[in-house]
Protein backbone atom coordinates (compact mmCIF):
# COMPACT_ATOMS: atom_id res chain seq x y z
CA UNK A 1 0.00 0.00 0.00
CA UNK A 2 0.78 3.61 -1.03
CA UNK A 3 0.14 7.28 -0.43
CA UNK A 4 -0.01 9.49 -2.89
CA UNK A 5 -1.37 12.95 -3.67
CA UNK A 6 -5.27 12.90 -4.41
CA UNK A 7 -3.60 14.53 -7.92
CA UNK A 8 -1.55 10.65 -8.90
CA UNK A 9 -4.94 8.37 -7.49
CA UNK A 10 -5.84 6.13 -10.31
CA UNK A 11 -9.00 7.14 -12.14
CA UNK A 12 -11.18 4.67 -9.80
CA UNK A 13 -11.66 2.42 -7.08
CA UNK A 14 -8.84 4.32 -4.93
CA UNK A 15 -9.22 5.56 -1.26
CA UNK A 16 -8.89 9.62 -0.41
CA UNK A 17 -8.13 10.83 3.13
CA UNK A 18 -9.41 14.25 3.07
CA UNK A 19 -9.34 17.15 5.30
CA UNK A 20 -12.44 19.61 4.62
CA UNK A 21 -11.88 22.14 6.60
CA UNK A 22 -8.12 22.51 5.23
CA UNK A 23 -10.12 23.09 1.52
CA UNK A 24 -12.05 25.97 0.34
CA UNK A 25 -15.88 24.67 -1.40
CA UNK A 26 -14.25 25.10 -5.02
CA UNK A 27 -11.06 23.15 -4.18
CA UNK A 28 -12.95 20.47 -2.03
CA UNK A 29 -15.73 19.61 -5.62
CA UNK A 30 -12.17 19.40 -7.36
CA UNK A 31 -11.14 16.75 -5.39
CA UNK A 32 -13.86 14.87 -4.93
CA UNK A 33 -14.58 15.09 -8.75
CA UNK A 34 -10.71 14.17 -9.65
CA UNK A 35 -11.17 10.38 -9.63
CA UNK A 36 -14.33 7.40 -8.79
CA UNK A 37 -13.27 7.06 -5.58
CA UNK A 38 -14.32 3.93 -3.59
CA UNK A 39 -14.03 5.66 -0.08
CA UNK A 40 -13.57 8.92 1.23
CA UNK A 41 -12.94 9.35 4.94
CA UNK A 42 -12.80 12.53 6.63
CA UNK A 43 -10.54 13.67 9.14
CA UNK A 44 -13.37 15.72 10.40
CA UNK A 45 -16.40 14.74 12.77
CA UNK A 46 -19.04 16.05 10.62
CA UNK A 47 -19.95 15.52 7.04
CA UNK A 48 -22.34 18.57 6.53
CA UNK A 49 -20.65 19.86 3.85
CA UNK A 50 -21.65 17.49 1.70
CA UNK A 51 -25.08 16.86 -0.05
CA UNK A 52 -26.66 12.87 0.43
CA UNK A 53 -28.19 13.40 -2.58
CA UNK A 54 -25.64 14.41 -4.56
CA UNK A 55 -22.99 11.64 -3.16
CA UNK A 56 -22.60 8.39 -5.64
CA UNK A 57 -24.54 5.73 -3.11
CA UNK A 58 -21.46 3.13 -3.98
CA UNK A 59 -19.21 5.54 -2.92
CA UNK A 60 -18.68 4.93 0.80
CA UNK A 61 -18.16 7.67 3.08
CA UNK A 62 -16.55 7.61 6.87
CA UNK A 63 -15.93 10.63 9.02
CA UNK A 64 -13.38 10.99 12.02
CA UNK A 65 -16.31 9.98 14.48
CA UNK A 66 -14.44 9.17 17.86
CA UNK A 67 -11.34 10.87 17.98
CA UNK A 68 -12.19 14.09 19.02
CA UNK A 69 -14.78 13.37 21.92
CA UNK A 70 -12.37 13.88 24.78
CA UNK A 71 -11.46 17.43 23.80
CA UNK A 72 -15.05 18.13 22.76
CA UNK A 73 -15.91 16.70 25.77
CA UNK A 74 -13.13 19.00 27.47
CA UNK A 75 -13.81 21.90 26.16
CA UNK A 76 -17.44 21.61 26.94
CA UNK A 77 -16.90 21.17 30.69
CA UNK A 78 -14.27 23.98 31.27
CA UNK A 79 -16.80 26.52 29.32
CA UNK A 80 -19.50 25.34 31.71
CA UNK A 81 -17.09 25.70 34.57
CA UNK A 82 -15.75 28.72 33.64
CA UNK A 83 -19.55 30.64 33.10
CA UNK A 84 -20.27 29.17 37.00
CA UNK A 85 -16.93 30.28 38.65
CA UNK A 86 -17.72 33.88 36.39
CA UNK A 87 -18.14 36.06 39.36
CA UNK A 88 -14.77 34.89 40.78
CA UNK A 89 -12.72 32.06 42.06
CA UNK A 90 -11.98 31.63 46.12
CA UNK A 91 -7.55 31.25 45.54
CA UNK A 92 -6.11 34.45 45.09
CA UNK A 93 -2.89 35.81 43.56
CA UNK A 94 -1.60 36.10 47.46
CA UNK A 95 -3.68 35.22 50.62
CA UNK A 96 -4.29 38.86 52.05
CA UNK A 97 -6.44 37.41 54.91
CA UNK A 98 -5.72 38.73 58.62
CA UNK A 99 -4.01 36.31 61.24
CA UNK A 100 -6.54 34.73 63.44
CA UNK A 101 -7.11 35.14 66.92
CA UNK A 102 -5.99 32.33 68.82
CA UNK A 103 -9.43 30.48 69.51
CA UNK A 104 -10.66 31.42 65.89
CA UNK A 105 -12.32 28.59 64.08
CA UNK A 106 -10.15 27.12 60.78
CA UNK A 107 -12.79 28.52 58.49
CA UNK A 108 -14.80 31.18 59.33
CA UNK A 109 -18.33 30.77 58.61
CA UNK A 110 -18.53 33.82 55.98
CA UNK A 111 -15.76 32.36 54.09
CA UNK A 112 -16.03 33.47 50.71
CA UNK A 113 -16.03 30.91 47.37
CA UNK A 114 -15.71 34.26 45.55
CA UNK A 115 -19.26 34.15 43.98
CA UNK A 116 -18.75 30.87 42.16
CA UNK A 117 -21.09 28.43 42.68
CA UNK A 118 -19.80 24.88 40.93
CA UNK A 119 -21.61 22.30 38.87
CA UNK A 120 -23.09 20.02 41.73
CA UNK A 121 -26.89 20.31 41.53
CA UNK A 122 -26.77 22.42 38.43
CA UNK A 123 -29.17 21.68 35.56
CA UNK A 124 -27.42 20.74 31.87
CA UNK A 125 -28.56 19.44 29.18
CA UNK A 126 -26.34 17.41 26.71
CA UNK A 127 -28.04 17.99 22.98
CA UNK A 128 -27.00 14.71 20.87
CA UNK A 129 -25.82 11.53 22.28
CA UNK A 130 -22.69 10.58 20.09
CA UNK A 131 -19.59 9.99 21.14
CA UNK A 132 -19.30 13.87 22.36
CA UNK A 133 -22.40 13.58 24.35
CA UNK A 134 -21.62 10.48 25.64
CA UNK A 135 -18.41 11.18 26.90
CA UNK A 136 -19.54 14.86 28.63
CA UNK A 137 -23.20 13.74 30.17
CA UNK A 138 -20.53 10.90 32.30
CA UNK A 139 -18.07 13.45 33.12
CA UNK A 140 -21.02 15.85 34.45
CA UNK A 141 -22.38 13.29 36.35
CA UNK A 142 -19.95 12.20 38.36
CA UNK A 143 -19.32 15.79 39.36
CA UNK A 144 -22.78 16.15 40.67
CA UNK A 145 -24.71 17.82 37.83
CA UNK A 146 -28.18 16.70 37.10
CA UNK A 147 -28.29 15.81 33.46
CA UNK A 148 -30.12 15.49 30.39
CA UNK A 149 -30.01 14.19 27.19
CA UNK A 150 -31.71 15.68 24.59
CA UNK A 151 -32.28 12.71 21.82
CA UNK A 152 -34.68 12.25 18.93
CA UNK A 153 -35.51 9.08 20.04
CA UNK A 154 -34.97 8.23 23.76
CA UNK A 155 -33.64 5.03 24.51
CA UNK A 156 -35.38 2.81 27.57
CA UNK A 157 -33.47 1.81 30.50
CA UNK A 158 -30.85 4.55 30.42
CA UNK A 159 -29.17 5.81 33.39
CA UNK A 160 -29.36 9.64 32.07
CA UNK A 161 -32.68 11.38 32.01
CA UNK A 162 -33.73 11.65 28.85
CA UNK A 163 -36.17 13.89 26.13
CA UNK A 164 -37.29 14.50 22.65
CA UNK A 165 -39.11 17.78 24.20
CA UNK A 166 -37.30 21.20 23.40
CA UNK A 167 -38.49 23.15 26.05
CA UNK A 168 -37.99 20.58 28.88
CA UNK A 169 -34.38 21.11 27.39
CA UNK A 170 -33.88 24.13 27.72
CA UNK A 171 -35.15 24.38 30.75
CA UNK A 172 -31.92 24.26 32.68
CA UNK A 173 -28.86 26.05 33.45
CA UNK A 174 -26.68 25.30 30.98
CA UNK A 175 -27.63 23.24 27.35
CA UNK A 176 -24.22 21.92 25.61
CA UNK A 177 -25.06 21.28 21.49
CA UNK A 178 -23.38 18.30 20.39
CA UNK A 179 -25.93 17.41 17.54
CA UNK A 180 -24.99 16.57 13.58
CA UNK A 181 -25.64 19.28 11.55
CA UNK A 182 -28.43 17.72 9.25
CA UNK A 183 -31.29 19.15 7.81
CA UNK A 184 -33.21 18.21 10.87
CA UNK A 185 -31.06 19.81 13.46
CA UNK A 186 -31.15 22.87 11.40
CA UNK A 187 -32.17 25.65 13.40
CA UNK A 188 -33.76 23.53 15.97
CA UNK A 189 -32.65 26.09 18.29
CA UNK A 190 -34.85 28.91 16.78
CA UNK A 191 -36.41 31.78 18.16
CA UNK A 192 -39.25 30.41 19.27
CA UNK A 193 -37.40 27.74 21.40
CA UNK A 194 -34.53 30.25 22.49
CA UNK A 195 -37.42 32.64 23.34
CA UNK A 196 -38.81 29.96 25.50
CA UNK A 197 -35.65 28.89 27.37
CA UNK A 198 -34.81 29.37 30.91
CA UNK A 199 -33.77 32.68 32.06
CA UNK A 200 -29.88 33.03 32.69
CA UNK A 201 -29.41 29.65 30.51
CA UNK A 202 -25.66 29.02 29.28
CA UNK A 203 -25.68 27.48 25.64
CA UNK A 204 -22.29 25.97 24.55
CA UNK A 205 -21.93 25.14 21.11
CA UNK A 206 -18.83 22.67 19.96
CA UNK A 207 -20.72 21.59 16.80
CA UNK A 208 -22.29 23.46 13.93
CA UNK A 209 -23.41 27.38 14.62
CA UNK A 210 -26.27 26.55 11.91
CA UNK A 211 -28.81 24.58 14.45
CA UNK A 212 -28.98 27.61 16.68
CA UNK A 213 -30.52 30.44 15.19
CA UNK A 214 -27.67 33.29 16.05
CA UNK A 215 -29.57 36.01 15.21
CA UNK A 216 -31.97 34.94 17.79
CA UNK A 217 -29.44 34.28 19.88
CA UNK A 218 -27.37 37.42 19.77
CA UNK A 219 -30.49 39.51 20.28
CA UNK A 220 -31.10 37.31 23.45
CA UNK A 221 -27.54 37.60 24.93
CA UNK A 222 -27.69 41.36 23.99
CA UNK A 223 -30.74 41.42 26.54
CA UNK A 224 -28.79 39.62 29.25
CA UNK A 225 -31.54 36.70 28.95
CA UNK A 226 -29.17 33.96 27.69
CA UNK A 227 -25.28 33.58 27.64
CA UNK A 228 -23.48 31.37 25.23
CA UNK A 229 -19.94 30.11 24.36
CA UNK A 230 -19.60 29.83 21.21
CA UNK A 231 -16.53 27.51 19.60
CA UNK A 232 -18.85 28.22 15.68
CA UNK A 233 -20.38 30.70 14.14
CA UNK A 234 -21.48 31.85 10.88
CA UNK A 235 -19.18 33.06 9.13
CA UNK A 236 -16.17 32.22 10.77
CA UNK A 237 -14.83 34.45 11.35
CA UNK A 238 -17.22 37.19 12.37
CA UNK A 239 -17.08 40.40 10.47
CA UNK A 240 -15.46 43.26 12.19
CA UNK A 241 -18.28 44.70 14.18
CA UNK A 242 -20.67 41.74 14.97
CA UNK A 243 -22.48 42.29 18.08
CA UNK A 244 -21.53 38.66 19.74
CA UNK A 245 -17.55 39.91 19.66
CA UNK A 246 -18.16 42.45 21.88
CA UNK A 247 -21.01 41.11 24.23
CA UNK A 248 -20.05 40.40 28.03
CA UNK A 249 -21.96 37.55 28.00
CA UNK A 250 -20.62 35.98 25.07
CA UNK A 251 -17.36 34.01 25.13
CA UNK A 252 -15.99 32.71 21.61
CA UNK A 253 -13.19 30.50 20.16
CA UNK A 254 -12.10 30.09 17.09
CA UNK A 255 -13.60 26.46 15.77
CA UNK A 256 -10.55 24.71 18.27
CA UNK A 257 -12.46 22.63 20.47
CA UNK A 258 -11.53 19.95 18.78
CA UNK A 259 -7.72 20.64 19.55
CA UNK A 260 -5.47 18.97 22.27
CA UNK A 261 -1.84 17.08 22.56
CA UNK A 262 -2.52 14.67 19.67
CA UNK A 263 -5.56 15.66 18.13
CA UNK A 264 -3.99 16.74 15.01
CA UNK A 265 -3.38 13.35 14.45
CA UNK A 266 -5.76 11.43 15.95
CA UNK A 267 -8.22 10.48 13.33
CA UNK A 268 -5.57 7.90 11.85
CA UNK A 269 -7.21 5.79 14.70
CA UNK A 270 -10.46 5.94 13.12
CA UNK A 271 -9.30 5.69 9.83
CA UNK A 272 -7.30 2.48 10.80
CA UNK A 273 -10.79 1.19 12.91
CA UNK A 274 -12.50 1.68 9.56
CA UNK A 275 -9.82 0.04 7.50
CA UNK A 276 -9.29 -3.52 9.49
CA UNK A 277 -13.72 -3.51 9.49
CA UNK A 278 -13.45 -3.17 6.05
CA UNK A 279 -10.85 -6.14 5.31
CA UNK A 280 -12.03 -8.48 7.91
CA UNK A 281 -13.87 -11.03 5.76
CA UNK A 282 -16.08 -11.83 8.24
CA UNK A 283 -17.51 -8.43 7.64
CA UNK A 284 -18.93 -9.73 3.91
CA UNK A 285 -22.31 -11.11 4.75
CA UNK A 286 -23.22 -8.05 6.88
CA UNK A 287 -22.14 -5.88 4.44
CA UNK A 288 -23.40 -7.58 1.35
CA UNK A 289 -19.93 -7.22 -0.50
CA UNK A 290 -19.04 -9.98 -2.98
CA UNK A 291 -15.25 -10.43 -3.80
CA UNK A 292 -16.58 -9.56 -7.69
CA UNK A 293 -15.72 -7.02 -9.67
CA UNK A 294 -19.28 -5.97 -9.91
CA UNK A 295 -22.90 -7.20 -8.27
CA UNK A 296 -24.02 -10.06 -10.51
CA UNK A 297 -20.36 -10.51 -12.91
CA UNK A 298 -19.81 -13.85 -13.96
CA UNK A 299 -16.87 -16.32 -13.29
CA UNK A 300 -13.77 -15.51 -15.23
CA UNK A 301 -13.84 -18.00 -18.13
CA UNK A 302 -17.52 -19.07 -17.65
CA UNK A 303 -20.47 -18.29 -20.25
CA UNK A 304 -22.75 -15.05 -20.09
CA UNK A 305 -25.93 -16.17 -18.70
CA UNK A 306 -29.03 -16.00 -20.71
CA UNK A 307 -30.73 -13.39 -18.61
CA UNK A 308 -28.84 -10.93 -16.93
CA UNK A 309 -27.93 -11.34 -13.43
CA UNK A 310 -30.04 -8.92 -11.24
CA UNK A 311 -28.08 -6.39 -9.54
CA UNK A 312 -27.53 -7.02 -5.40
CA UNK A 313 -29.55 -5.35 -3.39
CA UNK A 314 -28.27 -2.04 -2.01
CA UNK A 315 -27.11 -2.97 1.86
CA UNK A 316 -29.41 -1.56 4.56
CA UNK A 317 -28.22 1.57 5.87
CA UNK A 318 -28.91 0.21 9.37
CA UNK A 319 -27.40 -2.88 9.42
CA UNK A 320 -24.12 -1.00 7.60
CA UNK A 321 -23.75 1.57 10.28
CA UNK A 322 -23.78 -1.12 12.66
CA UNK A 323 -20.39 -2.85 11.02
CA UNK A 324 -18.65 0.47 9.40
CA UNK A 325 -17.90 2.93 12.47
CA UNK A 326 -17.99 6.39 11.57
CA UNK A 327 -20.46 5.73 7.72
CA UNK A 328 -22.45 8.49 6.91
CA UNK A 329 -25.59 6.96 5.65
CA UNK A 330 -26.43 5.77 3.19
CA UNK A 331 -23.29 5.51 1.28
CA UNK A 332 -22.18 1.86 0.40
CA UNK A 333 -19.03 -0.16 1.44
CA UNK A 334 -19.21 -2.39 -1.53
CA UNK A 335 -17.04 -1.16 -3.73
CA UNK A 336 -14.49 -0.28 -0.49
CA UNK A 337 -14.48 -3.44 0.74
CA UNK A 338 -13.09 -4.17 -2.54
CA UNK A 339 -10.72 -1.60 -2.99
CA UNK A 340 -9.13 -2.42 0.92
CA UNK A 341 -8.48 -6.19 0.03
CA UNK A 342 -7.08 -5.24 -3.29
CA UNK A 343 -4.61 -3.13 -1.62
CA UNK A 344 -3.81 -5.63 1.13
CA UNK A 345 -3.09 -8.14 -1.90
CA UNK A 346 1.26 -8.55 -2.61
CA UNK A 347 2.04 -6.68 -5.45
CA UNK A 348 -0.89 -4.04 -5.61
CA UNK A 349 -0.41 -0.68 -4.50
């Protein structure tokens, strides 16, 4: 096996690592365009940028779905931190405090925290329950926070609280958006709902800026009804100007969540996750791959049949996001199956 430049891939069946957010729109079509590829994984956790209906079905396509969790995750928990310690910290630069009379108690009883007032028994709600959501909702917990998970479809016998119902969640103290960007997710954070939301509410996004409505939003934190920290926007970055740059109770970074020792690196480990699920041949039957060239070709040597095979049916976009990690339905690993065993044959590169 070789790497090469997407510019020396042969014209099809090869395999394209791809960083979106490295390539402008115009550059990204290029690429994509250059060659038939037979899987395209993405060293990013989302996929939005590209259209389902648009994508070649037999083209499979992965994206970097676990790797960057624990900074997610991180980043996540210190803005929520940080927006509950806001009106100060108890350590100080130097401890200014008097010395105590002799039969003075350790701690006083009007000890300051400094204003903070920490996570235990505070209200958050973790929007999406992927790997980021996972990850944070268990870290929350076991510092005392009372979560919930916001999911389309709640799942029975979990040990989070758990809703389909907007306004039950945003009714809290702090909602953390770790959806997809799809067209369902979409401004599901619109006016109406922001409008709605607890007073004082904390919104961190680490995912897409599109499925909160920022105008909404920015109007809202302008008001000193919500605060937000905000790791997207639209456009990023802001134009010189924009209101949530200058708000005090907006905090923004610029699209690094993601970032930490070894994240630049770190989706090789989902691309290799992807890559041995692909050439384990135990994988076949679930994935309704046949060594062939093509659905339906014919022994080498043997005589066309009468009547045309029929083509295989397409796999079932459930059952193949249950054996590929990271597919984006509901692209096909057919033809990448394929591709992976060709290059694990001697002599094929």
């Amino acid at each position: 096996m070789e790497l090469r430049p997407w510019q020396e891939a042969p014209e099809r069946d090869g395999v394209l690592l791809m960083a979106p957010h490295e390539l402008s729109a115009g550059r990204r079509a290029e690429v994509l365009r250059s060659a038939r590829w037979s899987w395209v994984h993405l060293t990013s956790a989302g996929a939005d940028f590209i259209d389902p209906a648009e994508w070649p079905a037999d083209t499979l396509l992965t994206r970097s779905w676990r790797c960057y969790a624990a900074p997610l995750a991180e980043y996540a928990l210190h803005a929520v931190l940080t927006h509950e310690w806001r009106r100060g910290t108890p350590w100080q630069e130097r401890d200014t405090r008097s010395a105590p009379a002799p039969d003075a108690p350790p701690v006083p009883a009007g000890a300051s925290t400094g204003g903070g007032t920490g996570l235990w028994g505070a209200e958050v709600t973790v929007a999406g329950w992927g790997a980021v959501g996972q990850r944070l909702a268990t870290v929350l917990d076991a510092l005392g926070a009372r979560v919930t998970v916001l999911r389309r479809s709640p799942e029975p016998g979990s040990s989070f609280r758990q809703t389909s119902d907007l306004g039950r969640a945003l009714d809290a103290d702090h909602l953390v958006v770790a959806l997809p960007l799809t067209a369902g997710t979409r401004h599901l954070f619109d006016r109406a709902a922001l409008g709605g939301a607890r007073p004082g509410l904390h919104l961190v996004n680490v995912s897409r800026a599109a499925i909160v409505d920022q105008d909404a939003l920015t109007e809202l934190c302008a008001a000193g009804r919500l605060f937000a920290t905000l790791d997207v926007t639209d456009p990023e970055p802001l134009p010189t100007g924009h209101p949530l740059r200058s708000l005090p109770t907006v905090r923004l970074s610029p699209h690094v969540a993601w970032r930490s020792r070894d994240s630049d690196a770190a989706f090789a480990d989902d691309f290799a996750t992807i890559w041995a699920t692909l050439a384990d041949p135990d994988s076949s039957a679930a994935l309704d791959i046949s060594d062939a060239s093509a659905p339906g070709a014919p022994t080498p040597g043997a005589p066309a049949p009468a009547v045309p095979a029929p083509s295989a049916p397409a796999p079932d976009a459930r059952a193949l996001d249950s054996v590929i990690p990271g597919v984006v339905p509901p692209t096909s690993g057919r033809r990448a199956r394929a591709a992976v065993r060709a290059l694990l044959t001697p002599g094929r590169s």
